[in-house]
PDB file of N, CA and C in Angstrom:
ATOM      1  N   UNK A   1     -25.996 -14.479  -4.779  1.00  0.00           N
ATOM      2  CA  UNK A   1     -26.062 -13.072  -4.459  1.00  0.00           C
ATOM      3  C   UNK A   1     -26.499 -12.319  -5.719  1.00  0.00           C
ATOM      4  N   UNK A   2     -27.175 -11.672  -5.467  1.00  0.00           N
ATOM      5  CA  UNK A   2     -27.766 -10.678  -6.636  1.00  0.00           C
ATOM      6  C   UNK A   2     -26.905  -9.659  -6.990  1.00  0.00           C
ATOM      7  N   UNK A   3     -27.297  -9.022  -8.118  1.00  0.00           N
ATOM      8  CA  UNK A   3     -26.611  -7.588  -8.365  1.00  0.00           C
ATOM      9  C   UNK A   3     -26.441  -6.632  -7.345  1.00  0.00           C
ATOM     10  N   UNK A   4     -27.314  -6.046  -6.990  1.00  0.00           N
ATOM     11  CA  UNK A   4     -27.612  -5.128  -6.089  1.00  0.00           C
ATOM     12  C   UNK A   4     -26.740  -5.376  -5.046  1.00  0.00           C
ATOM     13  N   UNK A   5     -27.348  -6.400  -4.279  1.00  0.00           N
ATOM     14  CA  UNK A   5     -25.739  -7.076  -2.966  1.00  0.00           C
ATOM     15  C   UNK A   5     -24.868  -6.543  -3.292  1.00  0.00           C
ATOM     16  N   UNK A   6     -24.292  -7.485  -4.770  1.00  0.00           N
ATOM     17  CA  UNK A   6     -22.556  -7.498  -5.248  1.00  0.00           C
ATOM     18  C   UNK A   6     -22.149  -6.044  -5.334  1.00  0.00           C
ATOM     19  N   UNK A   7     -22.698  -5.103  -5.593  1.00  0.00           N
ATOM     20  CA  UNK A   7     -22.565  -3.838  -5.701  1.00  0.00           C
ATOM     21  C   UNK A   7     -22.517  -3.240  -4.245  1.00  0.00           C
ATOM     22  N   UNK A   8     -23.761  -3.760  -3.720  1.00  0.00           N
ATOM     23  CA  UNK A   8     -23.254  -2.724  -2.507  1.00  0.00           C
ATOM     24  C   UNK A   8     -22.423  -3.563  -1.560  1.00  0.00           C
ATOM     25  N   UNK A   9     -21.725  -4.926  -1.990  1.00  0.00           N
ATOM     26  CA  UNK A   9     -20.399  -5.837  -1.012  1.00  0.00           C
ATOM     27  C   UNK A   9     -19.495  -4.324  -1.883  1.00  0.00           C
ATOM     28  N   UNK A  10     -19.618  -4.363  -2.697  1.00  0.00           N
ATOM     29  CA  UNK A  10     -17.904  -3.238  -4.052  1.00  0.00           C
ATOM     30  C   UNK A  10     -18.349  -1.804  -2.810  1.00  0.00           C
ATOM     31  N   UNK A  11     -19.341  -1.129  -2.713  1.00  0.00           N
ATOM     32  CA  UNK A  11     -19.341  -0.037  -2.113  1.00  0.00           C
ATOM     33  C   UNK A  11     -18.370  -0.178  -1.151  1.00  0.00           C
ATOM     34  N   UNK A  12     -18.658  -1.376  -0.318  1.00  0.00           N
ATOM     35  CA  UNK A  12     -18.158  -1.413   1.294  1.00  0.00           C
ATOM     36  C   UNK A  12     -16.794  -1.520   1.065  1.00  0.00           C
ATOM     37  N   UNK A  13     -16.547  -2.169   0.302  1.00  0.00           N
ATOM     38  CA  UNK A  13     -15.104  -2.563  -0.366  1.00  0.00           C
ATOM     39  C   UNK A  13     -14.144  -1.389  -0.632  1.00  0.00           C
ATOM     40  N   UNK A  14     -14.885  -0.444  -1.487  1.00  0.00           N
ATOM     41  CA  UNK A  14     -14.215   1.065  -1.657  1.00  0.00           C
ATOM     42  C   UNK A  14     -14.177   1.670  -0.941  1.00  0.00           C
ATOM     43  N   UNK A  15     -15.271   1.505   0.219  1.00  0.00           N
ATOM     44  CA  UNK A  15     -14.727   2.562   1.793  1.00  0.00           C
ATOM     45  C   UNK A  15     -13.774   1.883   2.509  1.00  0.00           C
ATOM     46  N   UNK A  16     -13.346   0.844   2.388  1.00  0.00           N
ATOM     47  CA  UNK A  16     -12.526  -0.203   3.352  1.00  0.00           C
ATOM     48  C   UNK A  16     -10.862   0.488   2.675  1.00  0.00           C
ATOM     49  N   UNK A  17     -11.005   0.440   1.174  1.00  0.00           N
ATOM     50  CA  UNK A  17      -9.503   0.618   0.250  1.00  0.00           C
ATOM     51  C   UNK A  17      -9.275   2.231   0.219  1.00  0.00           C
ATOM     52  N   UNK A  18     -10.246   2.702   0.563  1.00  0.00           N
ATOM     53  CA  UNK A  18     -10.225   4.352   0.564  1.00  0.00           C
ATOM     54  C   UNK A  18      -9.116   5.108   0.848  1.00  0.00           C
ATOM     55  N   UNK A  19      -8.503   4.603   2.195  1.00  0.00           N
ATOM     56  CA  UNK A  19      -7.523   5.372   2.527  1.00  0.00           C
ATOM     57  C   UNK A  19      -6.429   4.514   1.605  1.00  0.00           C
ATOM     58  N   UNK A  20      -6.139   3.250   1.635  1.00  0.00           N
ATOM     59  CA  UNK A  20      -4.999   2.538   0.730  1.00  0.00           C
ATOM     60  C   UNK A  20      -4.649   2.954  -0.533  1.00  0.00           C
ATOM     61  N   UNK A  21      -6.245   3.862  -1.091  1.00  0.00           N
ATOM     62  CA  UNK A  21      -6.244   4.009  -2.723  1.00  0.00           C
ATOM     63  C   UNK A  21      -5.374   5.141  -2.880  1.00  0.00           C
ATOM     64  N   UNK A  22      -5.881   6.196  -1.627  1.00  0.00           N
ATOM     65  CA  UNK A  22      -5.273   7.838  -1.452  1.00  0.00           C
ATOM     66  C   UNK A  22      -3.583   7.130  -1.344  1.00  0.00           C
ATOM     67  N   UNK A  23      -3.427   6.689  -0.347  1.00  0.00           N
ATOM     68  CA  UNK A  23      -2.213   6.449  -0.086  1.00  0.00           C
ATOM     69  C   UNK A  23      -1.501   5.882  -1.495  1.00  0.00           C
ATOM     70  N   UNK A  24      -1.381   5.132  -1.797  1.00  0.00           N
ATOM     71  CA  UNK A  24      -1.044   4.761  -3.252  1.00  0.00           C
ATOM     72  C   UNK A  24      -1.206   5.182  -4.307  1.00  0.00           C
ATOM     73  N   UNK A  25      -1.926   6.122  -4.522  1.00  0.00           N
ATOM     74  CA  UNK A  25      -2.226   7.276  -5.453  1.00  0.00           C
ATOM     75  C   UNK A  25      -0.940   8.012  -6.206  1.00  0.00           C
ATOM     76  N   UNK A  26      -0.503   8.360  -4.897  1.00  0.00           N
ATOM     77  CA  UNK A  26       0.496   9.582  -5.114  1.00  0.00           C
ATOM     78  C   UNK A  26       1.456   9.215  -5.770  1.00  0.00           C
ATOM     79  N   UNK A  27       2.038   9.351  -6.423  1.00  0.00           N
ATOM     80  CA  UNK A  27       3.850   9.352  -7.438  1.00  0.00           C
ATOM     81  C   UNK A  27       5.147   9.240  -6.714  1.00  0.00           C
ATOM     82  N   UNK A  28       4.816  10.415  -5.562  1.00  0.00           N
ATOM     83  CA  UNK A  28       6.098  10.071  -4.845  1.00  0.00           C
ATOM     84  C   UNK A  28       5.936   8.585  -4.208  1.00  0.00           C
ATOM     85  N   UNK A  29       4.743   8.415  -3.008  1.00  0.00           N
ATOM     86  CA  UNK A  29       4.874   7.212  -2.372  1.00  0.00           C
ATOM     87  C   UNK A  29       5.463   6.057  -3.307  1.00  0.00           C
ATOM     88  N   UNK A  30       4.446   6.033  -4.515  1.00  0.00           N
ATOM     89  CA  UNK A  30       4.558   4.833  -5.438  1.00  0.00           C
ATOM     90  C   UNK A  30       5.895   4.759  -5.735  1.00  0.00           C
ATOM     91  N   UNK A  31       6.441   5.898  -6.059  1.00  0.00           N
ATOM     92  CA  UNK A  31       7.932   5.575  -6.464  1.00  0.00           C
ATOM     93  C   UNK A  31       8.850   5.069  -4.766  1.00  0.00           C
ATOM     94  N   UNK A  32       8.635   5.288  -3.665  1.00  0.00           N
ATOM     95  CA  UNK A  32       9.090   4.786  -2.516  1.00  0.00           C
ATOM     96  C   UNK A  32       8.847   3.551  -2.147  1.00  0.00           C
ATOM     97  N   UNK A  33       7.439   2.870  -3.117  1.00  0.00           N
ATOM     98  CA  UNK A  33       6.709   1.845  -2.486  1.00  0.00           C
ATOM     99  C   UNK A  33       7.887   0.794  -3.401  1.00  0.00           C
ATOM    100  N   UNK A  34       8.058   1.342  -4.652  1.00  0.00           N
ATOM    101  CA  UNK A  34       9.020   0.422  -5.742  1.00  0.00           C
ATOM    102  C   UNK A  34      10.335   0.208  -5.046  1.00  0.00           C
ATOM    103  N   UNK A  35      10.783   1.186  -4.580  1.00  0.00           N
ATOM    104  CA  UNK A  35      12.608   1.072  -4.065  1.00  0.00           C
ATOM    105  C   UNK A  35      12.115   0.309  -3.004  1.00  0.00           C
ATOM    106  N   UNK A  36      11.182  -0.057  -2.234  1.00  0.00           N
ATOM    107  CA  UNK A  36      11.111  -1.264  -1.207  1.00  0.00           C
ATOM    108  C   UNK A  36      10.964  -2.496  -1.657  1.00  0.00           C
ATOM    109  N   UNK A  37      10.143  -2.653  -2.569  1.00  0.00           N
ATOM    110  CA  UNK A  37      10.260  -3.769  -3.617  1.00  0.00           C
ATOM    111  C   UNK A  37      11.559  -4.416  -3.882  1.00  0.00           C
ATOM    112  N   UNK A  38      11.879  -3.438  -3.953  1.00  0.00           N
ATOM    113  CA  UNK A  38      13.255  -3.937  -4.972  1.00  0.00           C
ATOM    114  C   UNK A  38      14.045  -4.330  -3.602  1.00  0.00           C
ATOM    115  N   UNK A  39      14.029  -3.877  -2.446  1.00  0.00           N
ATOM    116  CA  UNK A  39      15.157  -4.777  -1.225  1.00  0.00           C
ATOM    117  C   UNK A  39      14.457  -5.960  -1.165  1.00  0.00           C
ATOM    118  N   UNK A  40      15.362  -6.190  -0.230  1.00  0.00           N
ATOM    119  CA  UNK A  40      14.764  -7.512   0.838  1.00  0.00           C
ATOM    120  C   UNK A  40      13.857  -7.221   1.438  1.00  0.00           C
ATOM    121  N   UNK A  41      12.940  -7.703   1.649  1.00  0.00           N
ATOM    122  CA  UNK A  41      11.727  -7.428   2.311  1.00  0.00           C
ATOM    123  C   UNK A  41      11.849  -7.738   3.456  1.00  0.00           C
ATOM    124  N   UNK A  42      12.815  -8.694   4.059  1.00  0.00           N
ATOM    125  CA  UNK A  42      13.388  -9.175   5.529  1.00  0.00           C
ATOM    126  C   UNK A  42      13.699  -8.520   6.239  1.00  0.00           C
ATOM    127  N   UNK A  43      14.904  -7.780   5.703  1.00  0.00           N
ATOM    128  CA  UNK A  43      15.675  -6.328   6.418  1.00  0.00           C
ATOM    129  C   UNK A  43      15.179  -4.864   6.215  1.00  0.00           C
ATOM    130  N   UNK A  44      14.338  -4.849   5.028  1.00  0.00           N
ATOM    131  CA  UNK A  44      13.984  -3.600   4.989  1.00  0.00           C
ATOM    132  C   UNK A  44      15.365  -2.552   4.570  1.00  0.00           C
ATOM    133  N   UNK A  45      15.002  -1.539   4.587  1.00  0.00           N
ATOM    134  CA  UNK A  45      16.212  -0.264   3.888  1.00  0.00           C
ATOM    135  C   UNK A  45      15.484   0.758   5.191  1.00  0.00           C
ATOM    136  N   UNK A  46      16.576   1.837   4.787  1.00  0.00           N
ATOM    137  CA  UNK A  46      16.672   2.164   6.289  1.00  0.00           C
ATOM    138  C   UNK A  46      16.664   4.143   5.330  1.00  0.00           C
ATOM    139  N   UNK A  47      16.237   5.116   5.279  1.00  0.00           N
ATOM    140  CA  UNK A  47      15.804   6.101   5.174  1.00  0.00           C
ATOM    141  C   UNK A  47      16.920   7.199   4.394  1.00  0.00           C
ATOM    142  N   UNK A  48      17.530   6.708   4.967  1.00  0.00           N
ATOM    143  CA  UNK A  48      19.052   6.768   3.710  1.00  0.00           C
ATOM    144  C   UNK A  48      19.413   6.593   2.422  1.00  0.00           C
ATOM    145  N   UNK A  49      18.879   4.792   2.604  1.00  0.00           N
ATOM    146  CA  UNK A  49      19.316   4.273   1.560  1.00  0.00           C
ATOM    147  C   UNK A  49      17.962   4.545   0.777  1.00  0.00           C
ATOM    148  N   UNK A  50      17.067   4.654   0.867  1.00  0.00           N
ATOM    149  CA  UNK A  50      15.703   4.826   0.326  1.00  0.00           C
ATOM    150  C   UNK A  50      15.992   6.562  -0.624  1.00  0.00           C
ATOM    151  N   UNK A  51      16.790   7.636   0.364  1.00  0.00           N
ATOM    152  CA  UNK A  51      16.556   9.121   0.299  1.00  0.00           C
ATOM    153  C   UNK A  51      17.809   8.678  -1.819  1.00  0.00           C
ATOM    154  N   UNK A  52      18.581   8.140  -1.488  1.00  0.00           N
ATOM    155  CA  UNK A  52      19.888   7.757  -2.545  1.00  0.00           C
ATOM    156  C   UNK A  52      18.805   7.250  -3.443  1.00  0.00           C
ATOM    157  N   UNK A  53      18.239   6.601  -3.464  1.00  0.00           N
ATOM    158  CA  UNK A  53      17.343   5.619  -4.682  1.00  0.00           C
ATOM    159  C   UNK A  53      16.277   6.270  -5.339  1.00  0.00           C
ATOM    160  N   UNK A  54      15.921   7.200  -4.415  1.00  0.00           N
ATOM    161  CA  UNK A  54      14.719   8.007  -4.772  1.00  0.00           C
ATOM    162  C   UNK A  54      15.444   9.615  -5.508  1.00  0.00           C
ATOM    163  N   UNK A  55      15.962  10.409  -4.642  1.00  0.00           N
ATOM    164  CA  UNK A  55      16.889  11.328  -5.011  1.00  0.00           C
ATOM    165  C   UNK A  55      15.748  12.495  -4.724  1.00  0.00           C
ATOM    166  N   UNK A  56      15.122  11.924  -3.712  1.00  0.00           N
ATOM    167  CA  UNK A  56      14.106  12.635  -2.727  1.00  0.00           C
ATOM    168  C   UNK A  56      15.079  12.905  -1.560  1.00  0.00           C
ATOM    169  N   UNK A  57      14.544  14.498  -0.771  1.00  0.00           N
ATOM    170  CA  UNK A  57      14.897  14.515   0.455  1.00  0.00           C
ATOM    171  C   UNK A  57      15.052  13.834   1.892  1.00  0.00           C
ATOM    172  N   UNK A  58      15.633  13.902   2.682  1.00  0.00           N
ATOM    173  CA  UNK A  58      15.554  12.975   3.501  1.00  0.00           C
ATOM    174  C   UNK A  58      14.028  13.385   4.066  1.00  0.00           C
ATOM    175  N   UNK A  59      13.895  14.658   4.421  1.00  0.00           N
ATOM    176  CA  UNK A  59      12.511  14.792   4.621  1.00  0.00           C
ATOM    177  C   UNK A  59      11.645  14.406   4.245  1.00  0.00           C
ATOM    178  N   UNK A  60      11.589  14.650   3.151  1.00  0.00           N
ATOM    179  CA  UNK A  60       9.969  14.120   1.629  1.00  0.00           C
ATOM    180  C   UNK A  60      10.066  12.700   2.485  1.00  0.00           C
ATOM    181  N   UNK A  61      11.187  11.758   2.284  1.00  0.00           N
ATOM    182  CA  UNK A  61      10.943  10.516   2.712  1.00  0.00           C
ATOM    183  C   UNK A  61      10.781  10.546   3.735  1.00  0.00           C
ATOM    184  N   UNK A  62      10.975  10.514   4.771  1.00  0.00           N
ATOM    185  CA  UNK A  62       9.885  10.548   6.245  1.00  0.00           C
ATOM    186  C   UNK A  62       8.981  10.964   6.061  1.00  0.00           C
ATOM    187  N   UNK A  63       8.678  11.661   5.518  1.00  0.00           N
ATOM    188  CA  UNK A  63       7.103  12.557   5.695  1.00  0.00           C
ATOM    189  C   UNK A  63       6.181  10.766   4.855  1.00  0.00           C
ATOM    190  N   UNK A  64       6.633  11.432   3.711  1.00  0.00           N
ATOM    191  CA  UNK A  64       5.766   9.759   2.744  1.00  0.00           C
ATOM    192  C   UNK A  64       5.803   8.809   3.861  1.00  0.00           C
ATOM    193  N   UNK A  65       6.683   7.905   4.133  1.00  0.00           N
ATOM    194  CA  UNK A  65       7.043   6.698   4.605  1.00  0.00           C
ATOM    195  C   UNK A  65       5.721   6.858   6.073  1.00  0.00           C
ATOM    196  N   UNK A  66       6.009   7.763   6.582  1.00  0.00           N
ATOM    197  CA  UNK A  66       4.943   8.067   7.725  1.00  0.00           C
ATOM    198  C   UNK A  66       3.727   7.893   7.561  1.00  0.00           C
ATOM    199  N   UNK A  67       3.142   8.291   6.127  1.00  0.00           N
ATOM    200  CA  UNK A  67       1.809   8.336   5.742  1.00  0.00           C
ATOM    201  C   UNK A  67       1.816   6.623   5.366  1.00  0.00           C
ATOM    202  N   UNK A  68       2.743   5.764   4.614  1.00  0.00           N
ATOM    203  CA  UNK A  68       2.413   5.175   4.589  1.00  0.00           C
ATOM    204  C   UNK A  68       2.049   3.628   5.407  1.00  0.00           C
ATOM    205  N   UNK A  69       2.885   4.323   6.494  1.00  0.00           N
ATOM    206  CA  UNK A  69       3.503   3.518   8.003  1.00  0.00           C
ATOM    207  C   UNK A  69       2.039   3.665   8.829  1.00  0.00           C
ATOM    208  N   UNK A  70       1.661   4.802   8.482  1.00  0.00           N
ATOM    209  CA  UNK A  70       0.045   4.910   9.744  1.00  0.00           C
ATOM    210  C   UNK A  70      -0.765   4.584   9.008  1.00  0.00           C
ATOM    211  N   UNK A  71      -0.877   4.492   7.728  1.00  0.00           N
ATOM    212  CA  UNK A  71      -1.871   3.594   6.878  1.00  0.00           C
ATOM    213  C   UNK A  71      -1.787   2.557   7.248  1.00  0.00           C
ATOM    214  N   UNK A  72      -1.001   1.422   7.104  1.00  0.00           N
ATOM    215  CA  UNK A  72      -0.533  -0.069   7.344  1.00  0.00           C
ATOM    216  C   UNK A  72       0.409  -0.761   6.135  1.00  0.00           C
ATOM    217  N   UNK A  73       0.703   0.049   5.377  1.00  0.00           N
ATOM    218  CA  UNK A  73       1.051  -0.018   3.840  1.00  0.00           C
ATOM    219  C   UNK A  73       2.991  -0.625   4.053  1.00  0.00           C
ATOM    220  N   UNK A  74       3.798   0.118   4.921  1.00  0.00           N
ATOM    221  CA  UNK A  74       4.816  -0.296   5.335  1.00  0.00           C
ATOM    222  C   UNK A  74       5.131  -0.232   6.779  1.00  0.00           C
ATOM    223  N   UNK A  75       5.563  -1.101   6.735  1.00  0.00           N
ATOM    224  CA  UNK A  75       6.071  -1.271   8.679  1.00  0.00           C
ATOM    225  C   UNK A  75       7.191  -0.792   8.797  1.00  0.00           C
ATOM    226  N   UNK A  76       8.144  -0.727  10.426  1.00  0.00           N
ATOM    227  CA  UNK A  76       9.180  -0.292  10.493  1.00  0.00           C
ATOM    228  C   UNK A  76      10.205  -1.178  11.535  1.00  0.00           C
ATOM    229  N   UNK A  77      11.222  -1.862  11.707  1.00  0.00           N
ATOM    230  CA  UNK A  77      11.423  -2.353  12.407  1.00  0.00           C
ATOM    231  C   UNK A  77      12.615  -1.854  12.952  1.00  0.00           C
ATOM    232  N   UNK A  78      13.075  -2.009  14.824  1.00  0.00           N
ATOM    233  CA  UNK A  78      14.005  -1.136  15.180  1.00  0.00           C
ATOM    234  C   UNK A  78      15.039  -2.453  15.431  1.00  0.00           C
ATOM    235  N   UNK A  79      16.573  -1.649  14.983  1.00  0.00           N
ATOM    236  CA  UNK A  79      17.706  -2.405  15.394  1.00  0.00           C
ATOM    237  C   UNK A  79      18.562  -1.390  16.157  1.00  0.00           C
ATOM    238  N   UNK A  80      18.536  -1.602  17.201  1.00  0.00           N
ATOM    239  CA  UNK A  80      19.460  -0.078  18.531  1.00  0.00           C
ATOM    240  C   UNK A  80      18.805   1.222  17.811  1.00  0.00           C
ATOM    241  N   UNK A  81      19.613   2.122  17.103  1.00  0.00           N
ATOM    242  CA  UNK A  81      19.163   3.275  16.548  1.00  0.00           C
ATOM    243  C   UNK A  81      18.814   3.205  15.532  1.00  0.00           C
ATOM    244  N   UNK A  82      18.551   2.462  15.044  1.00  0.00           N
ATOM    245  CA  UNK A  82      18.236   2.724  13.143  1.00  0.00           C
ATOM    246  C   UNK A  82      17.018   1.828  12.802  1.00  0.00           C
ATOM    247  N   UNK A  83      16.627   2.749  12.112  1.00  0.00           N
ATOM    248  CA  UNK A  83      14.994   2.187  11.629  1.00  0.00           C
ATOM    249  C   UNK A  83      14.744   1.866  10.368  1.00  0.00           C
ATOM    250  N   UNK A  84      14.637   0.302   9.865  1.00  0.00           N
ATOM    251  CA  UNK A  84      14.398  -0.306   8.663  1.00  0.00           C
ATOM    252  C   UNK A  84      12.455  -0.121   8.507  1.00  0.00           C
ATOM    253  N   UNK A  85      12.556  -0.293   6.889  1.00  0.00           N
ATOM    254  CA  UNK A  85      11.214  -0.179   6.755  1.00  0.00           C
ATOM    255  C   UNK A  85      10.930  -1.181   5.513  1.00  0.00           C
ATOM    256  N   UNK A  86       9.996  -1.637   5.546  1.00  0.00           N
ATOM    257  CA  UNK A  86       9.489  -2.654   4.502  1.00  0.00           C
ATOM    258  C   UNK A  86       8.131  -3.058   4.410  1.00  0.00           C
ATOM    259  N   UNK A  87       7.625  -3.351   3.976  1.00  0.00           N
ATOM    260  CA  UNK A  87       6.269  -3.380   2.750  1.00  0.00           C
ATOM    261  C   UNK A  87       5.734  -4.372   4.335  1.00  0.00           C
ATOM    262  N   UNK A  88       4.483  -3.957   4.207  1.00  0.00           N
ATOM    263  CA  UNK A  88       3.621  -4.609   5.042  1.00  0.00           C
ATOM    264  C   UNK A  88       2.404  -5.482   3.753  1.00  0.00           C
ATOM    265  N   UNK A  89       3.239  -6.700   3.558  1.00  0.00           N
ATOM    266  CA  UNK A  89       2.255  -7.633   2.588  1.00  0.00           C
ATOM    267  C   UNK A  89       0.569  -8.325   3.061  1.00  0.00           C
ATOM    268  N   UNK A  90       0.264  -8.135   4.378  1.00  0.00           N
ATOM    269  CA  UNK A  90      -0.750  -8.660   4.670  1.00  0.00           C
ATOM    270  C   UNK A  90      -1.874  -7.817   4.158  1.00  0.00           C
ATOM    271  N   UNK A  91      -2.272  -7.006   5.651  1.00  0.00           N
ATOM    272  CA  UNK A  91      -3.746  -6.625   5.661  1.00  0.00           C
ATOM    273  C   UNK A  91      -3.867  -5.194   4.129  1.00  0.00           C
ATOM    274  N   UNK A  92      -3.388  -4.440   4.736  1.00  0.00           N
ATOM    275  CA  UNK A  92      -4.363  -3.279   3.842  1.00  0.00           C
ATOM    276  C   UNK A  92      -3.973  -3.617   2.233  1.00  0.00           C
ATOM    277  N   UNK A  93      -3.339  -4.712   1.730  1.00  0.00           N
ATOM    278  CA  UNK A  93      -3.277  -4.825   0.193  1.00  0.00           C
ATOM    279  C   UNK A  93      -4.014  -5.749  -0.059  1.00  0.00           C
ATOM    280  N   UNK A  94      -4.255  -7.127   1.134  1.00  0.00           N
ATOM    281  CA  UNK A  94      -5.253  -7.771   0.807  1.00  0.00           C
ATOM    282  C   UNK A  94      -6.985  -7.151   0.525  1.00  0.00           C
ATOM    283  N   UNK A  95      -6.966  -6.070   1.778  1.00  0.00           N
ATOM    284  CA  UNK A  95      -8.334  -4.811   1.067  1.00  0.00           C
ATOM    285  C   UNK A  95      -8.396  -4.478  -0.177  1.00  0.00           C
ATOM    286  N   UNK A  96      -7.393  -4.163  -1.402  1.00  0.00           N
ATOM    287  CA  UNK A  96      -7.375  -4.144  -2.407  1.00  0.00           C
ATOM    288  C   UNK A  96      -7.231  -5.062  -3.840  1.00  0.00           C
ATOM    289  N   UNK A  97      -7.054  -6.081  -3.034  1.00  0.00           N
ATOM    290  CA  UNK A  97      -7.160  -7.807  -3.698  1.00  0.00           C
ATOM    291  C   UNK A  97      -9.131  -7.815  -3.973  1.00  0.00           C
ATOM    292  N   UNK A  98      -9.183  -8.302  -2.720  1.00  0.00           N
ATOM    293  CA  UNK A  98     -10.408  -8.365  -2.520  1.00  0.00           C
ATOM    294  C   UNK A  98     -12.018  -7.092  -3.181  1.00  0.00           C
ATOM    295  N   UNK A  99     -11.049  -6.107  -3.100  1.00  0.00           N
ATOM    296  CA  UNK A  99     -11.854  -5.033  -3.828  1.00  0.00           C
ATOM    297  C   UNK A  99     -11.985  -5.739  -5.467  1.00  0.00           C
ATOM    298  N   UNK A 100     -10.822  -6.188  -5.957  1.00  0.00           N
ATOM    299  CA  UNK A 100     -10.761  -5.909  -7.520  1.00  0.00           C
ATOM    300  C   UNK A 100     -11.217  -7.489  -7.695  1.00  0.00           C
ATOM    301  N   UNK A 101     -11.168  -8.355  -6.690  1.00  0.00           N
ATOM    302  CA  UNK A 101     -11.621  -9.718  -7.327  1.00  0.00           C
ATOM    303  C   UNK A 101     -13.205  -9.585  -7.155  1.00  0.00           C
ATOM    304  N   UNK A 102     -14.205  -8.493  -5.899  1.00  0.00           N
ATOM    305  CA  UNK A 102     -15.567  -8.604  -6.191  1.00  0.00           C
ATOM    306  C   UNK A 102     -16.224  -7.728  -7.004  1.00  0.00           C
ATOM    307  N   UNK A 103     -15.219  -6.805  -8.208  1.00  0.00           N
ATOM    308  CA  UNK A 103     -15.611  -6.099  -9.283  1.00  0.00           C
ATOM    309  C   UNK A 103     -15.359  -7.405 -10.158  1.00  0.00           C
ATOM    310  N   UNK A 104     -14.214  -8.063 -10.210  1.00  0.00           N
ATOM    311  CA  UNK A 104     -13.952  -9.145 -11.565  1.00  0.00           C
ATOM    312  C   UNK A 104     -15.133 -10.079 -11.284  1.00  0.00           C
ATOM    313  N   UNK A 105     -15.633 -10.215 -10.255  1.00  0.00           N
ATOM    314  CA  UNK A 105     -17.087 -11.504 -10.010  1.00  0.00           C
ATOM    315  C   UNK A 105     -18.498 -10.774 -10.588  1.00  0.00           C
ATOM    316  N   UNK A 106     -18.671  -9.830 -10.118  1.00  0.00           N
ATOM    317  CA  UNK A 106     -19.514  -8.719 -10.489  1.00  0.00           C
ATOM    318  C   UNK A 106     -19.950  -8.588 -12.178  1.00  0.00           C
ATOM    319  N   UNK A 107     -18.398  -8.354 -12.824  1.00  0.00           N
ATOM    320  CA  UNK A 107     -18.662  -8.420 -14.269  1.00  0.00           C
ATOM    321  C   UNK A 107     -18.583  -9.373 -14.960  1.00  0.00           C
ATOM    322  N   UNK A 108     -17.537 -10.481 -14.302  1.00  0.00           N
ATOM    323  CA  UNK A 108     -17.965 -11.933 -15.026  1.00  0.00           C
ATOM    324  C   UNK A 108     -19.991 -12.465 -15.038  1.00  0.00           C
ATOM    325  N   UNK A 109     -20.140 -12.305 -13.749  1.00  0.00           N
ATOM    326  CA  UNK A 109     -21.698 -12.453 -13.644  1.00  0.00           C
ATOM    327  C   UNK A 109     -22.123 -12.368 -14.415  1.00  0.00           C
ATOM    328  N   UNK A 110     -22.312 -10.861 -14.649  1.00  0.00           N
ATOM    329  CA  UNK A 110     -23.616  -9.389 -14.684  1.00  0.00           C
ATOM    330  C   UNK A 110     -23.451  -9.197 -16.236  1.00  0.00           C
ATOM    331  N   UNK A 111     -22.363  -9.045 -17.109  1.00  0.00           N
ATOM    332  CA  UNK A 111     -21.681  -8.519 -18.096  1.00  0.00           C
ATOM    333  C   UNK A 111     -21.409  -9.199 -19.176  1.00  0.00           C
ATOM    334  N   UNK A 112     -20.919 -10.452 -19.089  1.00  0.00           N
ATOM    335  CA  UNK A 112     -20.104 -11.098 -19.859  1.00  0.00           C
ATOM    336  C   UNK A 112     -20.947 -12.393 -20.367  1.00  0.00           C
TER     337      UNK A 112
END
């Protein structure tokens, strides 16, 4: 693959991570995205325990968690009334894997 390609595969790549990048951008999310980290990723934490860790509103956190729930960034899973949430490890972070490994191919190539 030539330059030109590899560059415009990175374009397509940055419209694909676009919304993931916005979403992860922000300070608050990032700091919400860490207190999920830090549980179990099995059970997830539940909006409460997230609002205590953060020392964010219960609101702020729904509002975030939402943005990052309709992104694909965290999922939510229901037990009767209560709603756990935890890191969605597949698709939209693998978009950002893949973004930064066809810039690292790009400049190993082209650059180095």
């Amino acid at each position: 693959m030539d330059k030109k390609e590899q560059i415009k595969m990175i374009q397509e790549d940055f419209k694909n991570a676009q919304s993931t990048l916005t979403a992860i951008g922000d300070e608050t999310r990032q700091i919400i995205l860490l207190v999920l980290m830090e549980s179990d990723c099995k059970s997830g934490m539940r909006v409460g325990e997230i609002t205590a860790k953060t020392h964010l509103s219960r609101p702020a956190v729904s509002h975030q968690l939402k943005i990052l729930k309709d992104i694909g960034i965290v999922r939510m899973r229901k037990e009767g009334a209560k709603n756990y949430y935890y890191i969605n490890v597949s698709t939209k972070l693998n978009i950002l894997k893949k973004l930064v490994l066809d810039i690292e191919h790009l400049i190993k190539e082209f650059y180095v």
